[in-house]
PDB file of N, CA and C in Angstrom:
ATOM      1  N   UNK A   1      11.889  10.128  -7.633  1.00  0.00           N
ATOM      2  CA  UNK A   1      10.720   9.426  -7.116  1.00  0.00           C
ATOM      3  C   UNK A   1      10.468   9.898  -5.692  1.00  0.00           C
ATOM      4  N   UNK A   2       9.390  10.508  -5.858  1.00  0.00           N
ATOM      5  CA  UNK A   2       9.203  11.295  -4.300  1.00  0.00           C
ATOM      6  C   UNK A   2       8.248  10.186  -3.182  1.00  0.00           C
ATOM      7  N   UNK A   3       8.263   9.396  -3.368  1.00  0.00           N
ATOM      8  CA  UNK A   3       7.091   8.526  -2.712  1.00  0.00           C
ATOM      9  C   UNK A   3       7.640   7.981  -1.146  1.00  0.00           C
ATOM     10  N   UNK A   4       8.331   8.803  -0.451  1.00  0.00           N
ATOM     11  CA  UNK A   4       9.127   8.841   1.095  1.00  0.00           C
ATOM     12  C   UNK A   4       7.477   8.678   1.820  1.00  0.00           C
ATOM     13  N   UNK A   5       7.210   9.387   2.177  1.00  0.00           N
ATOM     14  CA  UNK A   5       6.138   9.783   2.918  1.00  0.00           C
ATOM     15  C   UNK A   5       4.452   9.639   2.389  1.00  0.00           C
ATOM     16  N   UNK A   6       4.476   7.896   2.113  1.00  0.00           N
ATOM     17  CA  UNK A   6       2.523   8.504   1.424  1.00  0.00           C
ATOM     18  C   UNK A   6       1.678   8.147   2.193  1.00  0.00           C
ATOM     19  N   UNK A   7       0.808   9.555   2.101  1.00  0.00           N
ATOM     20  CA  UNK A   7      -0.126   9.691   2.831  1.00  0.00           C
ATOM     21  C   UNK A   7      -1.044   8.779   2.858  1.00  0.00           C
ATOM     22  N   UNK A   8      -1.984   8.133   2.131  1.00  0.00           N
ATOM     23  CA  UNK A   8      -2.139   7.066   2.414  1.00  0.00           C
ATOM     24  C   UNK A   8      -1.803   5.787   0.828  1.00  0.00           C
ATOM     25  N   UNK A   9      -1.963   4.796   1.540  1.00  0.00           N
ATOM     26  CA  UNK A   9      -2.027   3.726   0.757  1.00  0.00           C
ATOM     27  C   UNK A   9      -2.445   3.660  -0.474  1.00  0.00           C
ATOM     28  N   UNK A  10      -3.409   4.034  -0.448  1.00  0.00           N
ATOM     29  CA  UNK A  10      -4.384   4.028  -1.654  1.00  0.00           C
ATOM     30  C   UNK A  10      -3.521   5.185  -2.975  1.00  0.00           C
ATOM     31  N   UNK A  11      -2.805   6.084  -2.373  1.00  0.00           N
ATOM     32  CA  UNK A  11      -2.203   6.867  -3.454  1.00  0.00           C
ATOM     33  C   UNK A  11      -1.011   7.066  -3.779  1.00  0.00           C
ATOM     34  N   UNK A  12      -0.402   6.000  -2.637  1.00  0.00           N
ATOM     35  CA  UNK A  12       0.488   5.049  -2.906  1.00  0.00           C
ATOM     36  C   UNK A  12       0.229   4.367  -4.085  1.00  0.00           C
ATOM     37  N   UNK A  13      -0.415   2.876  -4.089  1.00  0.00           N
ATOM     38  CA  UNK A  13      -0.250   2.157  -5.155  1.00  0.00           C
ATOM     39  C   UNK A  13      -0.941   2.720  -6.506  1.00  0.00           C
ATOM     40  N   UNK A  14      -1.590   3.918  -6.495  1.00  0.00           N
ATOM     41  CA  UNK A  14      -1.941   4.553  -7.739  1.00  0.00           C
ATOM     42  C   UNK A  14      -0.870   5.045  -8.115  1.00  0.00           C
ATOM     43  N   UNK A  15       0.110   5.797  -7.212  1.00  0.00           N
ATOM     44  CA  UNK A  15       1.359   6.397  -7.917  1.00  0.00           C
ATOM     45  C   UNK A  15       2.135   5.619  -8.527  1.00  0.00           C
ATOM     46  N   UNK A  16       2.452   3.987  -7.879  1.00  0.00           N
ATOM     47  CA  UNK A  16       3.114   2.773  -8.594  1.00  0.00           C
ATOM     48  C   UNK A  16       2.155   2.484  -9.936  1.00  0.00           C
ATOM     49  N   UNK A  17       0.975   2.764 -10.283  1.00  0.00           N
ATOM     50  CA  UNK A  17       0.461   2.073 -10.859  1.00  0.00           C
ATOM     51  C   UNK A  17       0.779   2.790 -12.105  1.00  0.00           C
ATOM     52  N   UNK A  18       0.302   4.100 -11.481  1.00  0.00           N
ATOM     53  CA  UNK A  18       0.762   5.096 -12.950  1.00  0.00           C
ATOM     54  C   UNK A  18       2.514   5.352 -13.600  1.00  0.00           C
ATOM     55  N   UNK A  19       3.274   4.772 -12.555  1.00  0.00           N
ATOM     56  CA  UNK A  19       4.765   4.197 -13.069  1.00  0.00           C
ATOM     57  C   UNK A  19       5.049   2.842 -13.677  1.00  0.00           C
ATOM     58  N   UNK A  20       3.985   2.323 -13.900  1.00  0.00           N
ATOM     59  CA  UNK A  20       3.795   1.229 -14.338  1.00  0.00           C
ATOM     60  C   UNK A  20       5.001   0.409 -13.285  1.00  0.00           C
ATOM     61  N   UNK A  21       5.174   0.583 -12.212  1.00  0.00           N
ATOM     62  CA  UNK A  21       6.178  -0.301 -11.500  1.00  0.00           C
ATOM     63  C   UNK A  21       4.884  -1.774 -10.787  1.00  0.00           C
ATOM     64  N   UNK A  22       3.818  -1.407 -10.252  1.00  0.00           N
ATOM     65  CA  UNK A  22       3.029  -2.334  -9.893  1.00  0.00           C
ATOM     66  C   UNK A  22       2.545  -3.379 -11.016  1.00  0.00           C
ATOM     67  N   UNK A  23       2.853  -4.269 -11.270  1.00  0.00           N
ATOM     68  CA  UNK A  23       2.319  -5.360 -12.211  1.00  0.00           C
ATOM     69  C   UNK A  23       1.643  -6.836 -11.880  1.00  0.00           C
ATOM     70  N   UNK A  24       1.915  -6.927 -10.681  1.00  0.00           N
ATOM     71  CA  UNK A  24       1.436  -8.028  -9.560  1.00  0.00           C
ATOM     72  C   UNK A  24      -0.131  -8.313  -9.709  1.00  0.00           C
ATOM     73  N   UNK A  25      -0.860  -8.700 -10.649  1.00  0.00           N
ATOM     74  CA  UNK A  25      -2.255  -8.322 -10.086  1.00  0.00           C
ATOM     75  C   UNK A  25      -2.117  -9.543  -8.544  1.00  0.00           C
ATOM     76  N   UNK A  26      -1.606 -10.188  -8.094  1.00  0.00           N
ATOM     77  CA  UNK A  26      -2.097 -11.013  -6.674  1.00  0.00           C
ATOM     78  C   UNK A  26      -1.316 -10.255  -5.542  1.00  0.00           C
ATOM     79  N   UNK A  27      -0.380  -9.572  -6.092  1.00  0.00           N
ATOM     80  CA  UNK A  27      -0.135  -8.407  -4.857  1.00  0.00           C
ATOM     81  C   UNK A  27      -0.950  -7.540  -4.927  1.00  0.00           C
ATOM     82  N   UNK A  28      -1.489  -6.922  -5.525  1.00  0.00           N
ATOM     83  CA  UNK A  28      -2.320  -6.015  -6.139  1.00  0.00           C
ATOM     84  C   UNK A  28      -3.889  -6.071  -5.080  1.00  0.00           C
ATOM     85  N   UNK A  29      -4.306  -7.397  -5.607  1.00  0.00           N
ATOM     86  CA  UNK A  29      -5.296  -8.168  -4.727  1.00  0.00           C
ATOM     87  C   UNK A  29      -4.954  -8.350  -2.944  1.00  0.00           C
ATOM     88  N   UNK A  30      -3.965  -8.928  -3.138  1.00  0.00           N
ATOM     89  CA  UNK A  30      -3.805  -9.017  -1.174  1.00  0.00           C
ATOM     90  C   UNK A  30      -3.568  -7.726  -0.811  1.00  0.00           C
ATOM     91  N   UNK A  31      -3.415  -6.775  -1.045  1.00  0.00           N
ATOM     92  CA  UNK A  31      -3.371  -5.221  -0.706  1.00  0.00           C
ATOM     93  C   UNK A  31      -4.838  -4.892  -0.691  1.00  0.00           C
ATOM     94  N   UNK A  32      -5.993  -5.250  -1.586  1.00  0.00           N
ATOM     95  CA  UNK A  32      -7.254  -4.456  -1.709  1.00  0.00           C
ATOM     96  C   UNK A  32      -7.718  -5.412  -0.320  1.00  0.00           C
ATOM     97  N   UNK A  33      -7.525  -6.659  -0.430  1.00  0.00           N
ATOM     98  CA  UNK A  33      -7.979  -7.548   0.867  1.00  0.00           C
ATOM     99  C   UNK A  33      -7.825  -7.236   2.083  1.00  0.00           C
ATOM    100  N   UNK A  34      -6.538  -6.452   2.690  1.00  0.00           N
ATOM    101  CA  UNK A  34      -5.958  -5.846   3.670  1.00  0.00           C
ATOM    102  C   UNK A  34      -6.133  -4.608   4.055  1.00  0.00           C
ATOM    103  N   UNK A  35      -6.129  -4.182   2.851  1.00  0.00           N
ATOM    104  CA  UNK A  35      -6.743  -2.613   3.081  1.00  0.00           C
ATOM    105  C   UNK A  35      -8.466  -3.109   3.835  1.00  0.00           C
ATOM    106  N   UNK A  36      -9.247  -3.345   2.982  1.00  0.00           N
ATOM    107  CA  UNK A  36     -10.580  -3.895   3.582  1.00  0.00           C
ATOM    108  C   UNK A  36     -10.983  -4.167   5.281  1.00  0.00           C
ATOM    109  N   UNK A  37      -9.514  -5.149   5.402  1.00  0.00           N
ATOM    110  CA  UNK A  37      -9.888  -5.672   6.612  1.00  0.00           C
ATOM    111  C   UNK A  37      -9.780  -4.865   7.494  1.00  0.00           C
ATOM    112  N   UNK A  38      -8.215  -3.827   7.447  1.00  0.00           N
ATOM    113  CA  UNK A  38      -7.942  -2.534   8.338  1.00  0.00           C
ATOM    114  C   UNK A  38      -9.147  -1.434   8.143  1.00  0.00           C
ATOM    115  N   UNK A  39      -9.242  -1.493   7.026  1.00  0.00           N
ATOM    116  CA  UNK A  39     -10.408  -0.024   6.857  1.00  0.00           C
ATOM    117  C   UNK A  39     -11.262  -0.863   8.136  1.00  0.00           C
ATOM    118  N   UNK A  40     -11.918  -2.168   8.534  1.00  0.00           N
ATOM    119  CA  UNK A  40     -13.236  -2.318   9.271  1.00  0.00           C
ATOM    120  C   UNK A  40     -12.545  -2.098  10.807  1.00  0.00           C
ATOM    121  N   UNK A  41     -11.302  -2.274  11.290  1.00  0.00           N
ATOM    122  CA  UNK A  41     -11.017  -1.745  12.377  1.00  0.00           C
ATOM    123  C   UNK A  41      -9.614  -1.161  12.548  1.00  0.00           C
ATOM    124  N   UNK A  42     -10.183   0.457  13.345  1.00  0.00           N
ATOM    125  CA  UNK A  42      -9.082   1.502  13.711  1.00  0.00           C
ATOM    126  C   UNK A  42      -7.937   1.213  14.651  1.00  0.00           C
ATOM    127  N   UNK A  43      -8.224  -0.053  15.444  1.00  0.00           N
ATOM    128  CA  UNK A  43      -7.169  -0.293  16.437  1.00  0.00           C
ATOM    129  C   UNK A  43      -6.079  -1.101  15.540  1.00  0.00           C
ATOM    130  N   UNK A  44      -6.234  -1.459  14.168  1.00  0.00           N
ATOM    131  CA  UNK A  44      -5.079  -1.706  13.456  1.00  0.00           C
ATOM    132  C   UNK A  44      -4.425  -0.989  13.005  1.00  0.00           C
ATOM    133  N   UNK A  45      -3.952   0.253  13.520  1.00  0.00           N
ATOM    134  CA  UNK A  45      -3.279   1.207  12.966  1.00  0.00           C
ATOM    135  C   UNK A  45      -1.991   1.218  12.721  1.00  0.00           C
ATOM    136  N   UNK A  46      -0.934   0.528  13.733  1.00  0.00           N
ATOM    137  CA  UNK A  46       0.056   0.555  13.473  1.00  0.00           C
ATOM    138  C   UNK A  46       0.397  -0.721  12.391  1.00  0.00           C
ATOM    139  N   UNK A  47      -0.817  -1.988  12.428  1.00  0.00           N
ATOM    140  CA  UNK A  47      -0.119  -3.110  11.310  1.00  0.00           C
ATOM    141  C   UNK A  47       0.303  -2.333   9.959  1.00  0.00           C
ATOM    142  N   UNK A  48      -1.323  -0.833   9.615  1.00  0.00           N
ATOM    143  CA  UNK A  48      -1.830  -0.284   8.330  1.00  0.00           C
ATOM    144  C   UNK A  48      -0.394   0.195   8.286  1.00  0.00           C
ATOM    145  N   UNK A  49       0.274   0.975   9.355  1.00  0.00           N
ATOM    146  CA  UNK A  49       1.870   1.980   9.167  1.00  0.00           C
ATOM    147  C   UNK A  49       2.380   0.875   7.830  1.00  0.00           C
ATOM    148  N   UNK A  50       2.864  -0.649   9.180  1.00  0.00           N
ATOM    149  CA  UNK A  50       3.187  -1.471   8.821  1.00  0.00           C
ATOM    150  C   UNK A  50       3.305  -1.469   7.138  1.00  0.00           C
ATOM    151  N   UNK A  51       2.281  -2.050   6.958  1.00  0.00           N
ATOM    152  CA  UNK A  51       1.929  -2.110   5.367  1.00  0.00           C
ATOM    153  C   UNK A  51       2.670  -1.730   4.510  1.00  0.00           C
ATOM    154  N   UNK A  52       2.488  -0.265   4.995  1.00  0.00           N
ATOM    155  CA  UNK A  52       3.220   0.790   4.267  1.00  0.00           C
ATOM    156  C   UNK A  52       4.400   0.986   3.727  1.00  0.00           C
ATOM    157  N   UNK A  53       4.825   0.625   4.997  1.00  0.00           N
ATOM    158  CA  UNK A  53       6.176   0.531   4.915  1.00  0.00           C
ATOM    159  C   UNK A  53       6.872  -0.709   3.978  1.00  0.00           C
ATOM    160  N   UNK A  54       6.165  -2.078   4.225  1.00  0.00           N
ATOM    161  CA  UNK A  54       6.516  -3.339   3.524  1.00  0.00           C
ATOM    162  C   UNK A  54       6.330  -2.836   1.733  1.00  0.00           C
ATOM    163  N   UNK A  55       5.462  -1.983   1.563  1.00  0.00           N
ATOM    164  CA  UNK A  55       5.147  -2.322   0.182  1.00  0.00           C
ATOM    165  C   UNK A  55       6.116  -1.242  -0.526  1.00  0.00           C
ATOM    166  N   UNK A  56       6.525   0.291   0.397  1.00  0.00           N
ATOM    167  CA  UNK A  56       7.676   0.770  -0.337  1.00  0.00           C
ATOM    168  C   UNK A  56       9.229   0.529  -0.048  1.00  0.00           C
ATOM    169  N   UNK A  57       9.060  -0.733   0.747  1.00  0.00           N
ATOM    170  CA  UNK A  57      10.184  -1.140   0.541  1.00  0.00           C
ATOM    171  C   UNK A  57      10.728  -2.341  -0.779  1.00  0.00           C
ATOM    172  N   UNK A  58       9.404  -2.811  -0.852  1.00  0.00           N
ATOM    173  CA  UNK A  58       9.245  -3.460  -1.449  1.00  0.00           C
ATOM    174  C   UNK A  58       9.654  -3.416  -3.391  1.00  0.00           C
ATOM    175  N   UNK A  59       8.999  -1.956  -3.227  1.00  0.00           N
ATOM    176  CA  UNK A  59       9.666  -1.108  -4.866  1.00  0.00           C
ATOM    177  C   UNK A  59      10.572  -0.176  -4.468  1.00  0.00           C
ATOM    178  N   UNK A  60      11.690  -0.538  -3.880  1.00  0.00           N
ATOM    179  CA  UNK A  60      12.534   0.569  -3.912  1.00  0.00           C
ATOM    180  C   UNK A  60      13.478  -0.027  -4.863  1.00  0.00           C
TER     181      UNK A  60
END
């Protein structure tokens, strides 16, 4: 499972999705919600790292 380093989020949880490891649809949902809110401002950049990090730790 090569998923160390993803580039972004979004192909992140497609790669979980297509491992069928993501099954959460309300995690699923608070991720599209969050993503949203960061996509509307750039000075959240390090929470977005953040994120990142929570959600592959999350399926390890």
């Amino acid at each position: 499972m090569s998923l160390l380093k993803p580039q972004r989020i979004e192909d992140f949880i497609i790669t979980l999705l297509a491992q069928g490891s993501l099954k959460n649809s309300q995690l699923l949902a608070e991720l599209s919600i969050k993503k949203r809110i960061l996509k509307k401002s750039s000075e959240h950049q390090s929470v977005f790292q953040s994120q990142k990090v929570f959600v592959y730790s999350a399926f390890r």
